[in-house]
C-alpha atoms as a PDB file:
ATOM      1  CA  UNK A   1       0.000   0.000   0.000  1.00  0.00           C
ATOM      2  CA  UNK A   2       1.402   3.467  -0.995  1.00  0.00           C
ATOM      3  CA  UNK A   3       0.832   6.475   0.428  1.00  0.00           C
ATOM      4  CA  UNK A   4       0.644   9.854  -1.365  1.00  0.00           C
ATOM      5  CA  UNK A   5       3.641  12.280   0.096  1.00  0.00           C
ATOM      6  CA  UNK A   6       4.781  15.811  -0.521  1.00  0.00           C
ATOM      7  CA  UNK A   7       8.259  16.017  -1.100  1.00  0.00           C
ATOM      8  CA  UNK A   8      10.682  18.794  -0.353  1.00  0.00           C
ATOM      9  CA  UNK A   9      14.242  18.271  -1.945  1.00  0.00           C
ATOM     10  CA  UNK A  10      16.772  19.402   0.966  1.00  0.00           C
ATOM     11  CA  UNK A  11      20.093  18.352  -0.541  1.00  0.00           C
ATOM     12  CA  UNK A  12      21.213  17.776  -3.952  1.00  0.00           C
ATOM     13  CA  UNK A  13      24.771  15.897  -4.430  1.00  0.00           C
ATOM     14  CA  UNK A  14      25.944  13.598  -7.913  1.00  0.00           C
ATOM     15  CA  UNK A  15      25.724  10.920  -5.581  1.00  0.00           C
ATOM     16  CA  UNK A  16      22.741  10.935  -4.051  1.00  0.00           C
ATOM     17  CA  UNK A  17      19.695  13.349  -3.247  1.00  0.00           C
ATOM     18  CA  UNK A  18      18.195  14.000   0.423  1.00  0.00           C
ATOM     19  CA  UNK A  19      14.379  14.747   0.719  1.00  0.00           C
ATOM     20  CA  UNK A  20      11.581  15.445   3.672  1.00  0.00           C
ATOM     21  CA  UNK A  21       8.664  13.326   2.356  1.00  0.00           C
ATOM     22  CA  UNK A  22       5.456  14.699   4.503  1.00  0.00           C
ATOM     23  CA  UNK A  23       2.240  12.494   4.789  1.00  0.00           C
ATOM     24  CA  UNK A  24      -0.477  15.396   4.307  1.00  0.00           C
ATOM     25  CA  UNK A  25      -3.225  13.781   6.004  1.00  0.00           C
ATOM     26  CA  UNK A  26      -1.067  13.556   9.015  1.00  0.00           C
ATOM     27  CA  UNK A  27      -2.431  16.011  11.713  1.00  0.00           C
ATOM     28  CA  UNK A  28       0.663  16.435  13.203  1.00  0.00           C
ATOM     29  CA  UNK A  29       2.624  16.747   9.515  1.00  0.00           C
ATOM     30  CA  UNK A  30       5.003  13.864  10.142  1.00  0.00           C
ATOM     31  CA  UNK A  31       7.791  13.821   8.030  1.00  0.00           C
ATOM     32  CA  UNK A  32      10.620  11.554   7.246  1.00  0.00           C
ATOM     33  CA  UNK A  33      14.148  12.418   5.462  1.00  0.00           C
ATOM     34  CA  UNK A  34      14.890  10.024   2.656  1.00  0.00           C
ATOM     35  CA  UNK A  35      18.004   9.752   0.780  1.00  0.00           C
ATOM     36  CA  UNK A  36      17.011   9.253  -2.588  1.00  0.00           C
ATOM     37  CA  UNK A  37      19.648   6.933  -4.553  1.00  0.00           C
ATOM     38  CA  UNK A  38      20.924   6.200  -8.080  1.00  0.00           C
ATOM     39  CA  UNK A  39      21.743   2.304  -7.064  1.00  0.00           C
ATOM     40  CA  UNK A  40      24.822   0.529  -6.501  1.00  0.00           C
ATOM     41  CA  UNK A  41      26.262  -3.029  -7.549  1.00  0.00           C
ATOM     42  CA  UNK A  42      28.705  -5.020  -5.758  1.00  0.00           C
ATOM     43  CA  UNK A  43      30.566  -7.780  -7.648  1.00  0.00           C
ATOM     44  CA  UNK A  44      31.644 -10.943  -6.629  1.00  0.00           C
ATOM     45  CA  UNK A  45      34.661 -11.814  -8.439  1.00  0.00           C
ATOM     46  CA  UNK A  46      35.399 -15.850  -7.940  1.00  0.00           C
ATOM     47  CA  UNK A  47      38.830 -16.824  -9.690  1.00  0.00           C
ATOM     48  CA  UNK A  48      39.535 -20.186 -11.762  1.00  0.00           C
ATOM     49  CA  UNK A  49      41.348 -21.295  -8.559  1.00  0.00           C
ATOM     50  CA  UNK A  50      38.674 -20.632  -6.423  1.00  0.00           C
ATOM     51  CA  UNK A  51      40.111 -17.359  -4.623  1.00  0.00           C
ATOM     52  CA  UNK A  52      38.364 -14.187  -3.849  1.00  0.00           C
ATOM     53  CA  UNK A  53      39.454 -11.084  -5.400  1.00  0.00           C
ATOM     54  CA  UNK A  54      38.286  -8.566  -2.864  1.00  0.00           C
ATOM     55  CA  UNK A  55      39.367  -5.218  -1.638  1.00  0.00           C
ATOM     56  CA  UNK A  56      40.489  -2.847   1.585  1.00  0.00           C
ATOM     57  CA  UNK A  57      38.894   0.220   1.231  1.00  0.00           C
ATOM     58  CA  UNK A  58      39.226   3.115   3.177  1.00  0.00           C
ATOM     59  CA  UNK A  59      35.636   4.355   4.077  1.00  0.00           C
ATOM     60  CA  UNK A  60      35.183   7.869   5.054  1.00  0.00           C
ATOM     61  CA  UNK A  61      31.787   7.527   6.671  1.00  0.00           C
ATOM     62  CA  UNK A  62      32.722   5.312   9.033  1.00  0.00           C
ATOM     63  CA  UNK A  63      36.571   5.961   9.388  1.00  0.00           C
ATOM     64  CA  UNK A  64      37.875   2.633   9.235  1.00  0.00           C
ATOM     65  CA  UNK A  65      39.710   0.244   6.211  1.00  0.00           C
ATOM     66  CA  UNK A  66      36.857  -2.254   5.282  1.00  0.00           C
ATOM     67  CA  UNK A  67      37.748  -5.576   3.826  1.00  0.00           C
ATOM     68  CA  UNK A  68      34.806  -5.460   1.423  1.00  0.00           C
ATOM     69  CA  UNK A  69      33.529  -7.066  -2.576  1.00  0.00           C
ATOM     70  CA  UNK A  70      34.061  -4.433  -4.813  1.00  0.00           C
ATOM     71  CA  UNK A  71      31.001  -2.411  -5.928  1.00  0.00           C
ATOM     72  CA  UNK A  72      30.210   1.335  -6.799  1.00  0.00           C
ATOM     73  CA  UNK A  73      27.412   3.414  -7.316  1.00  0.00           C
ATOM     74  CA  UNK A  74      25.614   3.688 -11.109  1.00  0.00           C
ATOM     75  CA  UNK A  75      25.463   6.620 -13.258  1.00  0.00           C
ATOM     76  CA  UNK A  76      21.994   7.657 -14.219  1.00  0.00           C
ATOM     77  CA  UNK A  77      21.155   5.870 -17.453  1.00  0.00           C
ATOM     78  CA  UNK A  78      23.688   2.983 -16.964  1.00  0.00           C
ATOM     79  CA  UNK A  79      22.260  -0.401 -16.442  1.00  0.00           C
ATOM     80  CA  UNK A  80      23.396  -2.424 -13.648  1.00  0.00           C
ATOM     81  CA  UNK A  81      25.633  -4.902 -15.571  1.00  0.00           C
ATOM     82  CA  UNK A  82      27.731  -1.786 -16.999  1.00  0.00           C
ATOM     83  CA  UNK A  83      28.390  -0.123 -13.724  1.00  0.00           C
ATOM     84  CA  UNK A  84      29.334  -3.921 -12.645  1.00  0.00           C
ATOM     85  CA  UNK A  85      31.599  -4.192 -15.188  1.00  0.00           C
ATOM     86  CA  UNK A  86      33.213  -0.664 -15.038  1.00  0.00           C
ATOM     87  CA  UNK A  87      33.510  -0.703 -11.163  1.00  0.00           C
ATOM     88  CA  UNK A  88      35.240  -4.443 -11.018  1.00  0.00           C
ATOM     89  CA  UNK A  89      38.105  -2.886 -13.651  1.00  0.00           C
ATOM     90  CA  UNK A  90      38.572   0.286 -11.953  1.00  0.00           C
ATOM     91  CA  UNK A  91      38.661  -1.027  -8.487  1.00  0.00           C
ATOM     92  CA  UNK A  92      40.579  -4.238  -9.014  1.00  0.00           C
ATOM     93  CA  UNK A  93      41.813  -4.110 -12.627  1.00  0.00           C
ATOM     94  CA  UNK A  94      40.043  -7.500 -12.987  1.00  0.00           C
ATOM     95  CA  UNK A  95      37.471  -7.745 -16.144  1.00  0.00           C
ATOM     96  CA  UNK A  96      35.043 -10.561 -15.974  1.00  0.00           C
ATOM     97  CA  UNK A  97      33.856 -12.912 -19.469  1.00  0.00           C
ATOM     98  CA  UNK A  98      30.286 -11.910 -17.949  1.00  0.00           C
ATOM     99  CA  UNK A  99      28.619 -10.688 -15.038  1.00  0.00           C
ATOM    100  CA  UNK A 100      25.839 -13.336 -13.438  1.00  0.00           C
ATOM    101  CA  UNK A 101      22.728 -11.521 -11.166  1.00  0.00           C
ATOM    102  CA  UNK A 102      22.692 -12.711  -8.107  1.00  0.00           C
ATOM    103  CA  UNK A 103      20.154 -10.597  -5.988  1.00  0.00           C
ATOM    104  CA  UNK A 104      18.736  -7.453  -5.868  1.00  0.00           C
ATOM    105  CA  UNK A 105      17.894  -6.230  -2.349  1.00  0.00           C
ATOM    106  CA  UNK A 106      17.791  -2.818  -0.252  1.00  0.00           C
ATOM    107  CA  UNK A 107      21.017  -2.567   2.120  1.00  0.00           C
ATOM    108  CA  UNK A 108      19.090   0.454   4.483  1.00  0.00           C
ATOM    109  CA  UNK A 109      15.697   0.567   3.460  1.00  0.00           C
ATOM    110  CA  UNK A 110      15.036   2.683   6.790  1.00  0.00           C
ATOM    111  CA  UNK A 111      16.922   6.012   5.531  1.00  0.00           C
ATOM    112  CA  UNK A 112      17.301   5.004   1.447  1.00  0.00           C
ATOM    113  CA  UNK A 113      15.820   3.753  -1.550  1.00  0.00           C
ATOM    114  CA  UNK A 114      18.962   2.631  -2.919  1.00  0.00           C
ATOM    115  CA  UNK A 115      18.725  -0.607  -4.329  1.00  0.00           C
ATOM    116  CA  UNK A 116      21.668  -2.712  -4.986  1.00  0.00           C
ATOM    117  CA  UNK A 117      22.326  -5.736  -7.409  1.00  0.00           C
ATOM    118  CA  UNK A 118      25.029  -8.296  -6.886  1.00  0.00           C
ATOM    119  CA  UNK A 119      26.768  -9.516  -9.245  1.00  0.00           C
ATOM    120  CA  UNK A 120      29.093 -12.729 -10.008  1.00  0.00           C
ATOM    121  CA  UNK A 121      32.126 -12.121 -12.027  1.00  0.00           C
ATOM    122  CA  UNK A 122      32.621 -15.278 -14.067  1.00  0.00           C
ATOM    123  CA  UNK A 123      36.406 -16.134 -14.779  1.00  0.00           C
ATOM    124  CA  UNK A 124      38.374 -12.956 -14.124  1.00  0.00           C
ATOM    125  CA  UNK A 125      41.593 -11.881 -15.832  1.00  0.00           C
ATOM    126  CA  UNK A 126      43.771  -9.632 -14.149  1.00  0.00           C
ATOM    127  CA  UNK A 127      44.830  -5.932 -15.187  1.00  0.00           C
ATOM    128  CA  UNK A 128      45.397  -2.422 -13.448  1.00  0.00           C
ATOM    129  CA  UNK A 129      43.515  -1.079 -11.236  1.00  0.00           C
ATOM    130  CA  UNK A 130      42.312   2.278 -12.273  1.00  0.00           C
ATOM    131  CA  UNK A 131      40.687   3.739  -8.898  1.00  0.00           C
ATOM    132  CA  UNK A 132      38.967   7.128  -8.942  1.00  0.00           C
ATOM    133  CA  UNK A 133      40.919  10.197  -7.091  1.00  0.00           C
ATOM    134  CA  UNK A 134      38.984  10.202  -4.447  1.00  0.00           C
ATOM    135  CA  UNK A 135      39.440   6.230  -3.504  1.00  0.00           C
ATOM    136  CA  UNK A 136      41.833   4.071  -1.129  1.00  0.00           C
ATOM    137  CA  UNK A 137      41.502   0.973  -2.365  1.00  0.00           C
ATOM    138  CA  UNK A 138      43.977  -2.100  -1.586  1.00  0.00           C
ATOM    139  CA  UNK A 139      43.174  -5.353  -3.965  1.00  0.00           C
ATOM    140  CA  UNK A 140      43.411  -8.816  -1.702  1.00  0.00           C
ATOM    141  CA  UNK A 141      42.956 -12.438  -2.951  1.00  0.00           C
ATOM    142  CA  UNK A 142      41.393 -14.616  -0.344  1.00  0.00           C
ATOM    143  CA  UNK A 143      40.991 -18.159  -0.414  1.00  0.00           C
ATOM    144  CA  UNK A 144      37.168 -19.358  -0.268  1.00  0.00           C
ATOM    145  CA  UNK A 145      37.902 -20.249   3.824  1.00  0.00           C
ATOM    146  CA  UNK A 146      39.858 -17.061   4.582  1.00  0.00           C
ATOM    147  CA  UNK A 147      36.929 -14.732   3.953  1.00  0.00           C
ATOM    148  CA  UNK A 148      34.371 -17.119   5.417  1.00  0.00           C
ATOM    149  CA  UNK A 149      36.914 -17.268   8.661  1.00  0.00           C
ATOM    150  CA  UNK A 150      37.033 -13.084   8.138  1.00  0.00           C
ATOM    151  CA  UNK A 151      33.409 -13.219   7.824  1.00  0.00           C
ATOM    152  CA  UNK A 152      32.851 -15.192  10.766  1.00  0.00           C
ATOM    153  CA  UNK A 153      34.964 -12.968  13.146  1.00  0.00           C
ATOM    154  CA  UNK A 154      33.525 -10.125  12.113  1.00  0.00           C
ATOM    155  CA  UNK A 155      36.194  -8.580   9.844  1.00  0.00           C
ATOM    156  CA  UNK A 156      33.751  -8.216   7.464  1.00  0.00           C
ATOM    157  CA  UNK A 157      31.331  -5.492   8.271  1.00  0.00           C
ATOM    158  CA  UNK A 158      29.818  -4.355   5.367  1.00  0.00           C
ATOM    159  CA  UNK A 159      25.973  -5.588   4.383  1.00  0.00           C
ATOM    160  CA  UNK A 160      26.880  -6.555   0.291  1.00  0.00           C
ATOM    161  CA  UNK A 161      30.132  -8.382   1.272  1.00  0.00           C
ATOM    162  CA  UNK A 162      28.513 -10.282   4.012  1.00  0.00           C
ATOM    163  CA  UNK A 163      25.535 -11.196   1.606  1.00  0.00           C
ATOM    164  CA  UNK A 164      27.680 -12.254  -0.971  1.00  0.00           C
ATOM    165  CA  UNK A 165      29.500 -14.832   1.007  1.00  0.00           C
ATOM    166  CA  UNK A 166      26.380 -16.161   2.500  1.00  0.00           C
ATOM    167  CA  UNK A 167      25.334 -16.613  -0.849  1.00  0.00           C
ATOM    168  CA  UNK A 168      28.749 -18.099  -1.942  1.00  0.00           C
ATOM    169  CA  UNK A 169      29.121 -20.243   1.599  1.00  0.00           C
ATOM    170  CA  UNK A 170      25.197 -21.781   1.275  1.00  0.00           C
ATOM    171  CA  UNK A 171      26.037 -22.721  -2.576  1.00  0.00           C
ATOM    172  CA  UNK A 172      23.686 -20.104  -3.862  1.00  0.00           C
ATOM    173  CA  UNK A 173      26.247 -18.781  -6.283  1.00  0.00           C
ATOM    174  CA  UNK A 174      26.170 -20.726  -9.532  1.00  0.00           C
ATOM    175  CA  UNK A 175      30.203 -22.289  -9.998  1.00  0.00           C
END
């Protein structure tokens, strides 16, 4: 069931868009800030040998290094699959034969409608790494048990990475 809102843009960034939706029936005028999103992709990139080409990224928002899949946010207009594909080369240097769909889901559904697809990176080749300016990014193989072990201790903290090795560790992720 949806509700009809009024909508008040507060912010406007390339990234993303902030926004008090107001129910107008509501006596009191209760209100709730959105962040309105373009989407994202992570990628799961699963080598011939069976490794894990992930990365250490150095997160801003939560000032810490996260041991993390690599993913990025999509341009307006660019399907999912090309910001997949563009994110796992720039990030990692890694291009895939094809990107697999995994899941769609929404990783904060209380604060923002972005929407995020996962994606499976079917027999990556190496290259270089072409990271944007503003990113600290470290690439790191990981054995199949190694990021289930980081996983399981909590060195993974991230809601994409953790769903993608759930996924990979329940043998939801086609091999």
């Amino acid at each position: 069931m949806t509700r009809p809102f009024r909508e008040e843009s507060l912010l406007h960034t390339p990234k993303f868009d902030v926004i008090r939706k107001t129910y107008p029936d509501d006596p009191d005028g209760l209100s709730r800030y959105v962040i309105r999103h373009h989407g994202a992709v992570g990628i799961l990139p699963i080598l011939e040998d069976g490794r894990i080409v992930m990365i250490r990224n150095d997160r801003a928002a939560v000032d810490a290094w996260l041991l993390e899949i690599p993913a990025g946010t999509m341009v307006p207009g660019e399907a999912p699959e090309q910001t997949a594909t563009r994110e796992l080369e720039e990030e990692t240097g890694y291009r895939a034969e094809r990107m697999v769909k995994l899941v769609e889901f929404f990783p904060s559904p209380g604060i923002s409608d972005e929407r995020m697809t996962l994606y499976l990176a079917a027999n990556p080749v190496p290259g270089k790494p072409r990271p944007e300016a503003d990113e600290r990014i470290e690439v790191v193989l990981l054995s199949q048990d190694e990021a289930f072990a980081a996983l399981a201790s909590g060195a993974v903290r991230d809601a994409k990475t953790m769903i993608a090795l759930l996924w990979l560790e329940t043998g939801r992720v086609p091999r």
